[in-house]
C-alpha atoms as a PDB file:
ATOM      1  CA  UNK A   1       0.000   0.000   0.000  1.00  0.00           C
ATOM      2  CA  UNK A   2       1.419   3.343  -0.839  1.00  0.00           C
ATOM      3  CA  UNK A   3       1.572   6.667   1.637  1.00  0.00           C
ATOM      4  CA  UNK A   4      -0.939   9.106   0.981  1.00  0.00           C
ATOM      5  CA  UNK A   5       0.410  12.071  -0.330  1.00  0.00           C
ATOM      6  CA  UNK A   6      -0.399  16.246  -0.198  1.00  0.00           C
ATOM      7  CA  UNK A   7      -2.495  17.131  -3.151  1.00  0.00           C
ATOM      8  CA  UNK A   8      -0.963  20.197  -5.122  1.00  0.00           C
ATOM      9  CA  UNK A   9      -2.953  23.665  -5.345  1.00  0.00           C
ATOM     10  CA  UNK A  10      -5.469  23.584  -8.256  1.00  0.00           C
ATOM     11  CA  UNK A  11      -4.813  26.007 -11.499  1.00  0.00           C
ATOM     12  CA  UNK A  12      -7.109  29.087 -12.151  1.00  0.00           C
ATOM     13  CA  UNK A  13      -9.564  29.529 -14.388  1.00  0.00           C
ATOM     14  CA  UNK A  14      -8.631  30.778 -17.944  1.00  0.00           C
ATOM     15  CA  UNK A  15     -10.522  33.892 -19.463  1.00  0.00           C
ATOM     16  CA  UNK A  16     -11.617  33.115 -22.999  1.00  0.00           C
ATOM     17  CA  UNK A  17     -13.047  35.157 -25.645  1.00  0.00           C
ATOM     18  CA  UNK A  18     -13.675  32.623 -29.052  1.00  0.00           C
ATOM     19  CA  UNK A  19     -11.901  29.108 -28.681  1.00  0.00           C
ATOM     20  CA  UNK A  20     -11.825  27.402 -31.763  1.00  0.00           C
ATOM     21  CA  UNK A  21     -10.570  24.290 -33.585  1.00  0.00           C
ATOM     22  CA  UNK A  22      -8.931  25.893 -37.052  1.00  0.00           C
ATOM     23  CA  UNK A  23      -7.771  29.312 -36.943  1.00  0.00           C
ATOM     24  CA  UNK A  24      -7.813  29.218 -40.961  1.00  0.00           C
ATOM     25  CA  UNK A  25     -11.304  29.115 -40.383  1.00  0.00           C
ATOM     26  CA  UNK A  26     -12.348  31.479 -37.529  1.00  0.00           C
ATOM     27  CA  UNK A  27     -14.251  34.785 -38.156  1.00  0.00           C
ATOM     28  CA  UNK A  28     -14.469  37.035 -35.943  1.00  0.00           C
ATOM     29  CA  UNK A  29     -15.465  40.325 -37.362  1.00  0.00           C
ATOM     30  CA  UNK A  30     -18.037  42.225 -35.943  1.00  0.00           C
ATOM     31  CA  UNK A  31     -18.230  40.154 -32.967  1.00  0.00           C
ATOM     32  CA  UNK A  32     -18.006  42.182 -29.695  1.00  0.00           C
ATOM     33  CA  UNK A  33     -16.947  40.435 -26.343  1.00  0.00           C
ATOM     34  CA  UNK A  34     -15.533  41.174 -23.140  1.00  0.00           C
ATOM     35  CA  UNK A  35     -12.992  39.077 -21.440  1.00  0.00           C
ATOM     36  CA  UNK A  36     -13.754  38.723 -17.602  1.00  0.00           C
ATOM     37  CA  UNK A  37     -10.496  38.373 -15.296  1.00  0.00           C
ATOM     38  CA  UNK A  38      -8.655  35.115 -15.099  1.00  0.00           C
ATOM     39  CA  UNK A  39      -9.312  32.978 -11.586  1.00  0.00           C
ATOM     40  CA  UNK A  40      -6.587  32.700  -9.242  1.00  0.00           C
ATOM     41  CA  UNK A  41      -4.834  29.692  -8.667  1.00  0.00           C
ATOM     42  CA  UNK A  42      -5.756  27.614  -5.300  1.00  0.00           C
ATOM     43  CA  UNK A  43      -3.655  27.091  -2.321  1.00  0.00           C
ATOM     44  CA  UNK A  44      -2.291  23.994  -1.205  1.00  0.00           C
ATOM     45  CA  UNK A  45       0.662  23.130   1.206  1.00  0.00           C
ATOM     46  CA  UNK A  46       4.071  21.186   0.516  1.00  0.00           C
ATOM     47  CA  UNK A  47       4.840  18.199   3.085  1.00  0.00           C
ATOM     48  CA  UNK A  48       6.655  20.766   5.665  1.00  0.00           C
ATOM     49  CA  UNK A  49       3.565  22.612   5.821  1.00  0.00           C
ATOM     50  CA  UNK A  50       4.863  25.792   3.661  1.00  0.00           C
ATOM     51  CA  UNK A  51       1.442  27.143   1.662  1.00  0.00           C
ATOM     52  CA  UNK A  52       2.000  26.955  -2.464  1.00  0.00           C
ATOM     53  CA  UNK A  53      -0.267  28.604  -4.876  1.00  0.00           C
ATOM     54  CA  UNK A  54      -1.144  27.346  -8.306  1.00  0.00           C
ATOM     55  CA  UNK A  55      -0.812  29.394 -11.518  1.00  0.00           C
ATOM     56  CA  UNK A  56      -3.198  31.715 -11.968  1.00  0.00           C
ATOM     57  CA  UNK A  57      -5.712  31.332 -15.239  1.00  0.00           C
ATOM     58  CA  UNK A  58      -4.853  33.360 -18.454  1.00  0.00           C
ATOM     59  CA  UNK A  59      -7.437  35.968 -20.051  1.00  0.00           C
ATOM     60  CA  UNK A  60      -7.012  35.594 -24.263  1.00  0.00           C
ATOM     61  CA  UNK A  61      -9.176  37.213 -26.871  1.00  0.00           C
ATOM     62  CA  UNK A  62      -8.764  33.590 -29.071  1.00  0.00           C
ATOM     63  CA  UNK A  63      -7.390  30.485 -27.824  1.00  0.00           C
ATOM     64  CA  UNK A  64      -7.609  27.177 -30.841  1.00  0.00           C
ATOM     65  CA  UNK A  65      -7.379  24.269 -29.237  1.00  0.00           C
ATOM     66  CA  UNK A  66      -4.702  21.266 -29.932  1.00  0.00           C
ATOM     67  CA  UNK A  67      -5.728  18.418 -31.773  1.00  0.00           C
END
């Protein structure tokens, strides 16, 4: 049986305007939006006890996701 470990901070929440799938294909004139703010990242603690934060999210106008 393995030792239970610490669980690391979680990652914020990204900000995203249009996410898309082919950039070749993505449109976006005439299309308004505004990008809220990026979550912070959470807080966790090391096995001394010392707090850690996760990244914060990212706020992007366009984001195409991999394949």
């Amino acid at each position: 049986m393995l030792p239970c470990g610490y669980g690391g901070p979680g990652r914020g929440g990204d900000s995203i305007g249009i996410a898309c799938l082919d950039e070749d294909r993505l449109t976006a004139l005439g299309v308004t939006f505004t990008l809220g703010p990026p979550g912070k990242g959470g807080v966790g603690w090391d096995e001394q006890g010392k707090m850690i934060s996760g990244e914060d999210g990212v706020a992007m106008e366009t984001l195409r996701f991999p394949e």
